[in-house]
N, C-alpha and C. Protein backbone atom coordinates (compact mmCIF):
# COMPACT_ATOMS: atom_id res chain seq x y z
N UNK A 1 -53.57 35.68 -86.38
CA UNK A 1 -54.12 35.92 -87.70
C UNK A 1 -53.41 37.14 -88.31
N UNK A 2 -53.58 37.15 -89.45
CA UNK A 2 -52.49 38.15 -89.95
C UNK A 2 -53.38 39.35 -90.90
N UNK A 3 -52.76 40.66 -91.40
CA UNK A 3 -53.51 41.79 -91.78
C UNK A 3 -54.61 41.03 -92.69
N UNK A 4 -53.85 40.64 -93.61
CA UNK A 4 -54.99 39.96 -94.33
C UNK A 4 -55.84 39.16 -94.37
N UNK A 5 -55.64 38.03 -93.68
CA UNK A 5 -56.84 37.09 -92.81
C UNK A 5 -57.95 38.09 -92.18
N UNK A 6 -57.79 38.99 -91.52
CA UNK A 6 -58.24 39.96 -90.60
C UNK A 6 -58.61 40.94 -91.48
N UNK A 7 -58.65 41.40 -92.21
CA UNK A 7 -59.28 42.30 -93.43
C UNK A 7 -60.65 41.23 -94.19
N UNK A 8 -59.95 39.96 -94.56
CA UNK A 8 -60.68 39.53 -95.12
C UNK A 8 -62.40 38.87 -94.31
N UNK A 9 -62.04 38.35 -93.06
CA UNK A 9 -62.54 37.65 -92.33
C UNK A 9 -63.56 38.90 -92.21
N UNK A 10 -63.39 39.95 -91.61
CA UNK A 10 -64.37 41.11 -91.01
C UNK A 10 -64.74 41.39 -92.35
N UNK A 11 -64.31 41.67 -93.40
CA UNK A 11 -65.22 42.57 -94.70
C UNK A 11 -66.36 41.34 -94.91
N UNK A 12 -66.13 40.43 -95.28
CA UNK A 12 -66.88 39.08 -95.45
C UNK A 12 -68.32 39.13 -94.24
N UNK A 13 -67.85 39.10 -92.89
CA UNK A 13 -68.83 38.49 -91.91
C UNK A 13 -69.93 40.23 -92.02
N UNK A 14 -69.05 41.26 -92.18
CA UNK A 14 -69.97 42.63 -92.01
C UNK A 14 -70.69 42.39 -93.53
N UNK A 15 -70.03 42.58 -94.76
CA UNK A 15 -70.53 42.48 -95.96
C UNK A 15 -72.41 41.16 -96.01
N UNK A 16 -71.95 40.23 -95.50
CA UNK A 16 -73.36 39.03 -95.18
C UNK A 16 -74.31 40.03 -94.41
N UNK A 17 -73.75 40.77 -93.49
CA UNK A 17 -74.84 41.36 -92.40
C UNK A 17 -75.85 42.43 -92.97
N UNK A 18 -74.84 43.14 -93.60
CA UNK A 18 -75.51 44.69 -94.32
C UNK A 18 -76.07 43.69 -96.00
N UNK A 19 -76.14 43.06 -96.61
CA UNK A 19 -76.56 42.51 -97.52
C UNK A 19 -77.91 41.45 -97.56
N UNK A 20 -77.52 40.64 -96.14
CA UNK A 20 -78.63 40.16 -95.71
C UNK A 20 -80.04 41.21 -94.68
N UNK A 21 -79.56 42.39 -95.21
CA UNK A 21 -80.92 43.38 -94.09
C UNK A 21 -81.91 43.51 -94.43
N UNK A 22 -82.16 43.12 -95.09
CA UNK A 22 -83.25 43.43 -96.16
C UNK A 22 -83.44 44.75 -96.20
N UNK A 23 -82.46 45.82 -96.87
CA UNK A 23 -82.60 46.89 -97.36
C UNK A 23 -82.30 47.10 -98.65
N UNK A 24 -83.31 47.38 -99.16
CA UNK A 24 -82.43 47.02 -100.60
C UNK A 24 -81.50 47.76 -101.06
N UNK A 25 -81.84 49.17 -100.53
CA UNK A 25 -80.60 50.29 -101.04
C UNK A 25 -79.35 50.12 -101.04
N UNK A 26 -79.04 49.30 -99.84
CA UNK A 26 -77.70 48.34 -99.45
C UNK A 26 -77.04 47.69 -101.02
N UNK A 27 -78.35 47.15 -100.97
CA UNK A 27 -77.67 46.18 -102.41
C UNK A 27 -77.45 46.75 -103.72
N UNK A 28 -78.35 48.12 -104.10
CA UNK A 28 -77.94 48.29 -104.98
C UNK A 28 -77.09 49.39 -105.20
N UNK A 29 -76.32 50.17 -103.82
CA UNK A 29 -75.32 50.56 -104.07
C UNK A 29 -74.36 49.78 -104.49
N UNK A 30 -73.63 48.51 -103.59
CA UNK A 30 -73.13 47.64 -103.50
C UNK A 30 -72.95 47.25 -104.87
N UNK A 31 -73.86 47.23 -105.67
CA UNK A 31 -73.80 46.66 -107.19
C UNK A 31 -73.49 47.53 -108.21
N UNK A 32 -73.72 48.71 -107.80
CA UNK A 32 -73.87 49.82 -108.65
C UNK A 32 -71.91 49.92 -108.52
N UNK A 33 -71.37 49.75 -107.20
CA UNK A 33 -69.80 50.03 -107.47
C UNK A 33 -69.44 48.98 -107.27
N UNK A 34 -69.81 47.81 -107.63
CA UNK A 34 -69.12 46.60 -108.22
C UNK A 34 -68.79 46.95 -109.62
N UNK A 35 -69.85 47.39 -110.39
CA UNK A 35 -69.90 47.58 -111.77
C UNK A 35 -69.09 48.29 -111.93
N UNK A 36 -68.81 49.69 -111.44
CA UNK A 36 -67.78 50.48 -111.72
C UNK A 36 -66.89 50.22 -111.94
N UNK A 37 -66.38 48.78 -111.55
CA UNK A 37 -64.83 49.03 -111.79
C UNK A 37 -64.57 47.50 -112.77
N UNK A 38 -65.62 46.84 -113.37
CA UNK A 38 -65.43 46.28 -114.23
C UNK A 38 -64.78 46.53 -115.69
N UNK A 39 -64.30 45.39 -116.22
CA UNK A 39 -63.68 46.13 -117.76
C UNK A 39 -64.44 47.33 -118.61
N UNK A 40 -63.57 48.07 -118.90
CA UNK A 40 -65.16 49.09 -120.14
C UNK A 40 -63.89 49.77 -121.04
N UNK A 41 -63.75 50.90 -121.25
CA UNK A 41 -63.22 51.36 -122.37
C UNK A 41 -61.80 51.62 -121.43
N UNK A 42 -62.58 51.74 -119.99
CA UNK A 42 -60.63 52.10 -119.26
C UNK A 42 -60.62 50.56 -118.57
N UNK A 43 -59.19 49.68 -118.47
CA UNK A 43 -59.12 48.67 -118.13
C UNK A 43 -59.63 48.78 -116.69
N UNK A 44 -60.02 47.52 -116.45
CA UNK A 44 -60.34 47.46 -114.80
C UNK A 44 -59.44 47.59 -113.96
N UNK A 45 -58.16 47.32 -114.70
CA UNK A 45 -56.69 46.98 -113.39
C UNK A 45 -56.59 48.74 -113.07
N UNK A 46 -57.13 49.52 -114.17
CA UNK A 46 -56.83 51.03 -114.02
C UNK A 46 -57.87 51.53 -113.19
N UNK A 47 -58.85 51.13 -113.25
CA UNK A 47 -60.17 52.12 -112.24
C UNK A 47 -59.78 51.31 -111.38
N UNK A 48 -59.15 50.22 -111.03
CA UNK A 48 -58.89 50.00 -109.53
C UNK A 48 -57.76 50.79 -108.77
N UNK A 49 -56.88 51.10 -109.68
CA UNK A 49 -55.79 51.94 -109.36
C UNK A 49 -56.30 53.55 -108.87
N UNK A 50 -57.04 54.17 -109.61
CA UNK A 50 -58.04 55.36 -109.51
C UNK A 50 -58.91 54.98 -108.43
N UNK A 51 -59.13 53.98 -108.18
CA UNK A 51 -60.18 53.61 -106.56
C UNK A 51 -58.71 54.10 -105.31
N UNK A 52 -57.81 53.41 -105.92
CA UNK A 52 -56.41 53.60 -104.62
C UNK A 52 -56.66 55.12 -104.33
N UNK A 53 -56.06 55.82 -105.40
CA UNK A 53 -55.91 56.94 -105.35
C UNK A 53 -57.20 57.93 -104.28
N UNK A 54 -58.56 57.60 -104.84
CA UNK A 54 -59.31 58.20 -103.92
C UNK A 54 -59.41 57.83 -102.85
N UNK A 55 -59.00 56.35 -102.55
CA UNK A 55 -59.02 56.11 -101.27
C UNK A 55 -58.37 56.70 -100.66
N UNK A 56 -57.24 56.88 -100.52
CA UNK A 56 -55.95 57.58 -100.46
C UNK A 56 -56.04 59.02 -99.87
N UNK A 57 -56.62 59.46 -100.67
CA UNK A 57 -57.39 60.88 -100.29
C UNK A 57 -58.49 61.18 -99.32
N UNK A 58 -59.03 59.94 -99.49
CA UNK A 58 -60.45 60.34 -98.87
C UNK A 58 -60.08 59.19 -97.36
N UNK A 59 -58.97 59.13 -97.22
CA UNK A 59 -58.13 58.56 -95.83
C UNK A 59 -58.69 57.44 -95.37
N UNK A 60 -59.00 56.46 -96.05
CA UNK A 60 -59.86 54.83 -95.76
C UNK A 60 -58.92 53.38 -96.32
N UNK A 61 -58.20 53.51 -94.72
CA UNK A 61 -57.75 52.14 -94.74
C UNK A 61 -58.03 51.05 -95.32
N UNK A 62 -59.03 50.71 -95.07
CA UNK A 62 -60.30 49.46 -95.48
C UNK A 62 -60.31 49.54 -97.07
N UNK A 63 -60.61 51.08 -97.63
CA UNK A 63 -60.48 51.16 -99.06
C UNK A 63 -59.21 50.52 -99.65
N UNK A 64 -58.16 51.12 -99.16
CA UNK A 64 -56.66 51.59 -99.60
C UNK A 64 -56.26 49.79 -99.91
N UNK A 65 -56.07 48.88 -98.63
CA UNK A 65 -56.42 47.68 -98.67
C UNK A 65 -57.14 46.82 -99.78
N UNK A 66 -58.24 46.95 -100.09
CA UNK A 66 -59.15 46.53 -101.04
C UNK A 66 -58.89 46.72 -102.21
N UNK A 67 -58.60 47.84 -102.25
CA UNK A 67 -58.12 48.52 -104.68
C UNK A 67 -56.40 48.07 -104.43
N UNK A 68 -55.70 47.84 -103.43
CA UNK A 68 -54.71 47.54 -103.92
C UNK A 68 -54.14 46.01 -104.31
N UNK A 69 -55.50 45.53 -103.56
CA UNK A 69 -55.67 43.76 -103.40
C UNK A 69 -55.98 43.30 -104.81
N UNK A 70 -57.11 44.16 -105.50
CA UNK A 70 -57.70 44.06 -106.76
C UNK A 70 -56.61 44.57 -107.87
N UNK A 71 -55.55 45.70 -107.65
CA UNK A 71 -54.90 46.27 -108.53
C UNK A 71 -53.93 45.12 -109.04
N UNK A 72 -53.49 44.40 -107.59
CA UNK A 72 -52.19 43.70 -108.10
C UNK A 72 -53.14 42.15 -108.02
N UNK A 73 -53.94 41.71 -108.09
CA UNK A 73 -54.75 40.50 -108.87
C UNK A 73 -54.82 41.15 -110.08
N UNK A 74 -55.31 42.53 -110.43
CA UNK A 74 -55.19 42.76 -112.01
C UNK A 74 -53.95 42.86 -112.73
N UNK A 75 -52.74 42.72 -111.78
CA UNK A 75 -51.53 42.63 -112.43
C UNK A 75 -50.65 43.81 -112.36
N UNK A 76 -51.26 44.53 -111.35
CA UNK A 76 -50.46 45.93 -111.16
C UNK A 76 -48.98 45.51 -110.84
N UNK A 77 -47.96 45.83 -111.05
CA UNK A 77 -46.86 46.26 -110.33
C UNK A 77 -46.23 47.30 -109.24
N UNK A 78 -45.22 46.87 -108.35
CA UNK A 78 -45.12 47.66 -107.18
C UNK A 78 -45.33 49.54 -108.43
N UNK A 79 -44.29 49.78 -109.33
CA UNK A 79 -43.79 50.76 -109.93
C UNK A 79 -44.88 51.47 -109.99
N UNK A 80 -46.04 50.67 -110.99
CA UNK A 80 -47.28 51.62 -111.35
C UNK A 80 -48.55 51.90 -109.86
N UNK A 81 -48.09 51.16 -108.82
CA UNK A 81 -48.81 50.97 -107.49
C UNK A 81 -48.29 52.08 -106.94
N UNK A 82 -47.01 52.51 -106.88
CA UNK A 82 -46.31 53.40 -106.30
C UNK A 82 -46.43 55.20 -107.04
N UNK A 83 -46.86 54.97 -108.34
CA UNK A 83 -47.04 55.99 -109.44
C UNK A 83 -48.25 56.68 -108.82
N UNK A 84 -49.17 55.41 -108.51
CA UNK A 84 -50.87 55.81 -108.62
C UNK A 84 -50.45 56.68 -106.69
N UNK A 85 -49.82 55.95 -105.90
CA UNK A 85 -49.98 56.38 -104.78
C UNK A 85 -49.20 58.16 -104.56
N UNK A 86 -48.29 58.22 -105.74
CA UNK A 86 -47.99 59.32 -105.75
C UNK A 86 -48.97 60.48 -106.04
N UNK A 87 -49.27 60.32 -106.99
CA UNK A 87 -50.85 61.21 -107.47
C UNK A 87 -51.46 61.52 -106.53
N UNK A 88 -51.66 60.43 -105.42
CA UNK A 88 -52.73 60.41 -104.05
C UNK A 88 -51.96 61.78 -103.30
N UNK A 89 -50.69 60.94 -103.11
CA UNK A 89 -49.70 62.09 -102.29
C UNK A 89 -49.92 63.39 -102.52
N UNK A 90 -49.73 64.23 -103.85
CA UNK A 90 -50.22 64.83 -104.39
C UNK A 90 -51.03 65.72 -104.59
N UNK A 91 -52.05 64.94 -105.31
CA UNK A 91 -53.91 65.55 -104.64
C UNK A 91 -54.14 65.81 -103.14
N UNK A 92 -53.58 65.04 -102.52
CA UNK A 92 -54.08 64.95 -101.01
C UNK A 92 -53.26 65.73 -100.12
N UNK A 93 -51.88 65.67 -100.58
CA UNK A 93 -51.06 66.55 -99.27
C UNK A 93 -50.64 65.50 -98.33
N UNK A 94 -49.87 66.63 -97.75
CA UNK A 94 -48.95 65.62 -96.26
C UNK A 94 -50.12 65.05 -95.59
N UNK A 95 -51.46 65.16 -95.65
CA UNK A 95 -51.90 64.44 -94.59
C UNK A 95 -52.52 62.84 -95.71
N UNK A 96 -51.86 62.68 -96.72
CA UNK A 96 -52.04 61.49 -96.83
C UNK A 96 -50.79 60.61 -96.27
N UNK A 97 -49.97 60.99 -96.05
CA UNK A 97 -48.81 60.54 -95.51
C UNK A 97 -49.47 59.42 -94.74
N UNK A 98 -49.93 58.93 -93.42
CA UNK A 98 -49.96 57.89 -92.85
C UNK A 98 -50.68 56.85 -93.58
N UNK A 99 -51.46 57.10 -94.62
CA UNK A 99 -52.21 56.43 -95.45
C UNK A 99 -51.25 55.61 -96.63
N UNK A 100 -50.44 56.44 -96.78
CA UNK A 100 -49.09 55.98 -97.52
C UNK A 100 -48.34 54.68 -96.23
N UNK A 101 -47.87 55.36 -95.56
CA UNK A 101 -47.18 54.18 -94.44
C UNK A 101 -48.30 53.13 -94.30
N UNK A 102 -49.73 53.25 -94.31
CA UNK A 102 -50.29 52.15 -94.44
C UNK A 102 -50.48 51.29 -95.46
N UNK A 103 -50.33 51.56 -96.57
CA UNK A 103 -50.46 50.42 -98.01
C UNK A 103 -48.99 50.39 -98.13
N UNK A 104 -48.12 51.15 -97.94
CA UNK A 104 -46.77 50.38 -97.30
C UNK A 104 -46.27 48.93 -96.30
N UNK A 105 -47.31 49.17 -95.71
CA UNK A 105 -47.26 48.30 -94.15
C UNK A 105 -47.95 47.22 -94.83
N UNK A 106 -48.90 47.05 -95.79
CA UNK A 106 -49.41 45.83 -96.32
C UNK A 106 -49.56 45.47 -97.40
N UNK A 107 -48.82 46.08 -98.32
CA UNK A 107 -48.69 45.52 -99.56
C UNK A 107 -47.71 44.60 -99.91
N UNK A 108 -47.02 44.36 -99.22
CA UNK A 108 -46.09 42.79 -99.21
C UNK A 108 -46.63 41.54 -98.85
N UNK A 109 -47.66 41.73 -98.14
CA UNK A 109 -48.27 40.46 -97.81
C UNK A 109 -49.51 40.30 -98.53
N UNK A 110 -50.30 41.69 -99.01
CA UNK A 110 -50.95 41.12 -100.14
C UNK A 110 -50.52 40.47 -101.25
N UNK A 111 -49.25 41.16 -101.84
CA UNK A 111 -48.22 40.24 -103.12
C UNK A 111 -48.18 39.01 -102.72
N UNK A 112 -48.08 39.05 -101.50
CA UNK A 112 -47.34 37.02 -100.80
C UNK A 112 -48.58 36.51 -101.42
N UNK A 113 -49.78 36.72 -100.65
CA UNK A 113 -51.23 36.23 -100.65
C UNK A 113 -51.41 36.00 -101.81
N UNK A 114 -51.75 36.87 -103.06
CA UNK A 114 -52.41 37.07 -104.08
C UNK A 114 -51.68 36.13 -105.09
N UNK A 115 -50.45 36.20 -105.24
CA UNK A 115 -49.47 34.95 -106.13
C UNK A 115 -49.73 33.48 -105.80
């Protein structure tokens, strides 16, 4: 199975588990940052790009994966993917570095996937 099968498969089977708990707080975080990054006055393809970035920072694979899956379904390009990850670089310092080699390591096969 490959990164992305394997990203997708586990967010899916954990996402049913914590949704089906009957907690509700679960759910309405969950909804509360779904909404966030819907269209509004800043495009959505952009607060997903701004999701990279904090991910980025705040050192979450799982994130980094996810806003970049959504960035380039919203039509991001490597250029402006690579812009936003700079900022991260940036804000964050050398210790975003492996976080960088990781949306490196899988952003070609999300492009494959997502087209």
């Amino acid at each position: 199975m490959s990164t992305y099968d394997d990203f997708h498969k586990f967010r899916s089977e954990m996402n049913e588990k914590i949704l089906n708990s009957d907690f509700s707080d679960f759910k309405k975080f969950f909804a509360l940052d779904t909404k966030a990054y819907h269209e509004g006055k800043i495009p959505a393809k952009y607060k997903e790009m701004m999701g990279l970035v904090a991910s980025m920072v705040l050192r979450c694979n799982d994130c980094i994966f996810y806003h970049l899956e959504q960035s380039i379904k919203l039509g991001a390009s490597k250029e402006e993917l690579y812009e936003a990850m700079n900022i991260a670089l940036i804000v964050g310092g050398s210790i975003v570095i492996p976080h960088l080699r990781y949306a490196f390591s899988v952003i070609d096969e999300i492009y494959e996937r997502v087209k």
